[in-house]
Protein backbone atom coordinates (compact mmCIF):
# COMPACT_ATOMS: atom_id res chain seq x y z
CA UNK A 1 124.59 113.00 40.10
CA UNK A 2 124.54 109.55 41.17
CA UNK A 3 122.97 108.44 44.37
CA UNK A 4 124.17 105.19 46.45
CA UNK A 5 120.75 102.55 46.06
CA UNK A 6 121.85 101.46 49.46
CA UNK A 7 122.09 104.04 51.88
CA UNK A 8 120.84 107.10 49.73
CA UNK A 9 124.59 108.88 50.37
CA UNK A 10 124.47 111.68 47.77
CA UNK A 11 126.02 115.30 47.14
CA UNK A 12 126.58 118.03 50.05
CA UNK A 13 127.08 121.10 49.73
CA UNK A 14 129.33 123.66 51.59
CA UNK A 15 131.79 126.09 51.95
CA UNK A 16 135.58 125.65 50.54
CA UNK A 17 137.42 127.84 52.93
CA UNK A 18 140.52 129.53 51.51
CA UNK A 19 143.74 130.74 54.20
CA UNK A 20 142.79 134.08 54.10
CA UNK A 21 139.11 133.10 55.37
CA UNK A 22 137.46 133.90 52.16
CA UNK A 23 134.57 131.25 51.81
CA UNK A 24 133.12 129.94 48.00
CA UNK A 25 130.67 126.73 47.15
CA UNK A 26 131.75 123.60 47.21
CA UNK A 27 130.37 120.57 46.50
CA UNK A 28 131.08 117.19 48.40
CA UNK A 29 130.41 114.18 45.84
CA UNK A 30 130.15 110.96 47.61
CA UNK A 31 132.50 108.37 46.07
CA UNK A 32 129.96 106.27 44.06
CA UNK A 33 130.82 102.93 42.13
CA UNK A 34 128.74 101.11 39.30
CA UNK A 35 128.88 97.56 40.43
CA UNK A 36 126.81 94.04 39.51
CA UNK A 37 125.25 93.29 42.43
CA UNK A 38 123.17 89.91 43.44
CA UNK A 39 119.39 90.15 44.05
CA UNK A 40 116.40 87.81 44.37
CA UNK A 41 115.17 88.77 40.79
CA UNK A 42 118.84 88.58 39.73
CA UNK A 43 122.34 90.34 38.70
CA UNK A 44 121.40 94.12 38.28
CA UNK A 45 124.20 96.90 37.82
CA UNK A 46 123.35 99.39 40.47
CA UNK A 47 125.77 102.93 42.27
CA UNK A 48 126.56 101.60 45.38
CA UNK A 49 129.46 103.81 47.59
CA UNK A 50 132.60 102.74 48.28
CA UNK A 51 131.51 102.48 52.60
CA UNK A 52 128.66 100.19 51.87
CA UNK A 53 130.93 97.80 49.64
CA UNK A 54 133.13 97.47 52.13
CA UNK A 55 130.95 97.27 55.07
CA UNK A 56 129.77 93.62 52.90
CA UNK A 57 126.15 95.31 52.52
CA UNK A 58 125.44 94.44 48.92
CA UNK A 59 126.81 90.74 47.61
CA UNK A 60 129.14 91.86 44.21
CA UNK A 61 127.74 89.58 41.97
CA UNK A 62 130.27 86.50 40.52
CA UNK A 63 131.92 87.48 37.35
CA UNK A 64 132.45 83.91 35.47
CA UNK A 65 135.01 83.90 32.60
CA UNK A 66 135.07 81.53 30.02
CA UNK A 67 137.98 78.97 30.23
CA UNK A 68 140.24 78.89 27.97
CA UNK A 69 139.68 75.87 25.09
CA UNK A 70 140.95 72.76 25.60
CA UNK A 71 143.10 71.57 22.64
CA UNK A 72 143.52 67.97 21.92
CA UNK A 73 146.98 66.29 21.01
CA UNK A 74 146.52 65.07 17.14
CA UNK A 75 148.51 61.89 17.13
């Protein structure tokens, strides 16, 4: 399962309750992205969690599209 490189937020594991009291596992997955961060080597894809992306903890590397081509008028 993935991990978050940031803050090391990973699975938990517990008890899913029912109404009548009646307890089975349950596993808590943390909500993990797959994002292009920035770092001093460079852009690396890392799982970061949703709470650290917010929180502006990792820098979401620039995605740069190409432009579209520019066509000349043929006179």
């Amino acid at each position: 399962m993935a991990k978050c490189s940031v803050c090391g937020k990973s699975v938990l594991f517990g008890n899913a309750v029912s109404h009548s009291h009646r307890r089975s596992n349950k596993i808590f997955k943390p909500n993990v992205k797959k994002v292009n961060i920035q770092t001093e080597a460079g852009n690396r894809k890392v799982y970061v969690c949703t709470s650290c992306l917010r929180s502006g903890k990792v820098q979401r590397a620039s995605v740069v599209k190409a432009a579209a081509p520019v066509v000349a008028d043929a006179e």
